[in-house]
Protein backbone atom coordinates (compact mmCIF):
# COMPACT_ATOMS: atom_id res chain seq x y z
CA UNK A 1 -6.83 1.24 -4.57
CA UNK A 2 -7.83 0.13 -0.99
CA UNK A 3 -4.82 -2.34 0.15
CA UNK A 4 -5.01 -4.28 3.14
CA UNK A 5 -1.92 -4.34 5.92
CA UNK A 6 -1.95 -7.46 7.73
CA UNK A 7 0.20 -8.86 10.54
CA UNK A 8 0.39 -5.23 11.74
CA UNK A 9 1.71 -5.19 16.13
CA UNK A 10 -0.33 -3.97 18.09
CA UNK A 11 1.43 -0.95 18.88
CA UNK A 12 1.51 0.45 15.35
CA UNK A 13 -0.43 3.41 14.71
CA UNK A 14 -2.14 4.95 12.24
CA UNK A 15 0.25 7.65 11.88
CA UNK A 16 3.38 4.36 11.65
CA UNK A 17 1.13 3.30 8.33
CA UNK A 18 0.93 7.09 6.92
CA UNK A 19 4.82 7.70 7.43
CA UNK A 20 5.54 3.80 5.78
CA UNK A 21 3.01 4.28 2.85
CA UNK A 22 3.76 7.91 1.96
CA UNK A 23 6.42 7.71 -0.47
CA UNK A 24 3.92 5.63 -3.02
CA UNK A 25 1.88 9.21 -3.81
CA UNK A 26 -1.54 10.61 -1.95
CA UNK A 27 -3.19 8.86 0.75
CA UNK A 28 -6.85 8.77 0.73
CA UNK A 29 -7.39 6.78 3.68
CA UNK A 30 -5.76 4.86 6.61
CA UNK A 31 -7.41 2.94 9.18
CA UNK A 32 -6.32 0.53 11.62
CA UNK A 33 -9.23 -2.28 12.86
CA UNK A 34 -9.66 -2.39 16.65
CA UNK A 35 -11.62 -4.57 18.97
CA UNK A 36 -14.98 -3.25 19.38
CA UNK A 37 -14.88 -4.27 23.14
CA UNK A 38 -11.49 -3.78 23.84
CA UNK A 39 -10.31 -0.61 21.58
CA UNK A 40 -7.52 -2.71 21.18
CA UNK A 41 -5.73 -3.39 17.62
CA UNK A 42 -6.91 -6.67 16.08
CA UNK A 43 -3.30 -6.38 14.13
CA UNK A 44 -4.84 -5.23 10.46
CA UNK A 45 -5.48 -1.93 8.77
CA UNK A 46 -6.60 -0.72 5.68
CA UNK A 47 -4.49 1.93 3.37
CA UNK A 48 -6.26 3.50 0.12
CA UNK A 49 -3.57 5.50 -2.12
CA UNK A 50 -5.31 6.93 -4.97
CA UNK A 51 -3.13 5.93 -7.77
CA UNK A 52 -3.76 2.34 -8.46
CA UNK A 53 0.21 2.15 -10.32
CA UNK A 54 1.79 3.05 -7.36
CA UNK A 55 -0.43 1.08 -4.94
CA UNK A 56 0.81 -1.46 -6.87
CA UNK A 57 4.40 -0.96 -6.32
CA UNK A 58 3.97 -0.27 -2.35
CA UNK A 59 2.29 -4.26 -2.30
CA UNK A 60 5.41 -5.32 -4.27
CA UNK A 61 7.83 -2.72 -2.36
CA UNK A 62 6.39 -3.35 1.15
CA UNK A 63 5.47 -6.94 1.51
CA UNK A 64 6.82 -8.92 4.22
CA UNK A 65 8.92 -5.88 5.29
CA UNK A 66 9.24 -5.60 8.65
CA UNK A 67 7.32 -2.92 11.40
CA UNK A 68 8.25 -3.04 15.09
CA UNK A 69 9.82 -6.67 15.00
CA UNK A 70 6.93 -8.29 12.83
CA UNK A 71 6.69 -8.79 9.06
CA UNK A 72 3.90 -7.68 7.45
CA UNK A 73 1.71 -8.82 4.80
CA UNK A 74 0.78 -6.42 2.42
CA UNK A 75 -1.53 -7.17 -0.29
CA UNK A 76 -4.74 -5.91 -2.72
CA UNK A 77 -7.87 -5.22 -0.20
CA UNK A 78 -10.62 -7.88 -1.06
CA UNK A 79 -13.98 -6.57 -1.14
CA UNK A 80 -16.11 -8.02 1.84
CA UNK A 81 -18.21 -10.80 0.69
């Protein structure tokens, strides 16, 4: 399941969303969204876990927790339309 991190600072890595998703079983993917111009972090990412069961209990577990000072919003990825 591919579940979308918003809210994220700017300073938070890629590695930051490994270490806080890892206890909910295998990663498949993690990827923070930058400014194409800038390189910077537009403050969203993108974490696929491959059991859907357990993604579901990191959304539950995880949103509005907070990283670096911020809460973050932590829900089902939509698909882009």
């Amino acid at each position: 399941m591919n579940i979308f991190v918003g809210n994220l600072p700017f300073t938070a890595s890629e590695s930051d969303l490994r270490g806080l998703f890892a206890e909910y079983g295998e990663i498949e993917s993690v990827a923070i969204i930058t400014d194409r111009d800038t390189g910077r972090s537009r403050g969203f990412g993108f974490v696929e876990l491959a059991a859907d069961a357990r993604a579901n209990e990191a959304i539950r577990d995880l949103d509005g927790t907070e990283l670096d000072g911020r809460n973050i919003n932590v829900n089902q990825a939509k698909p882009r339309s």
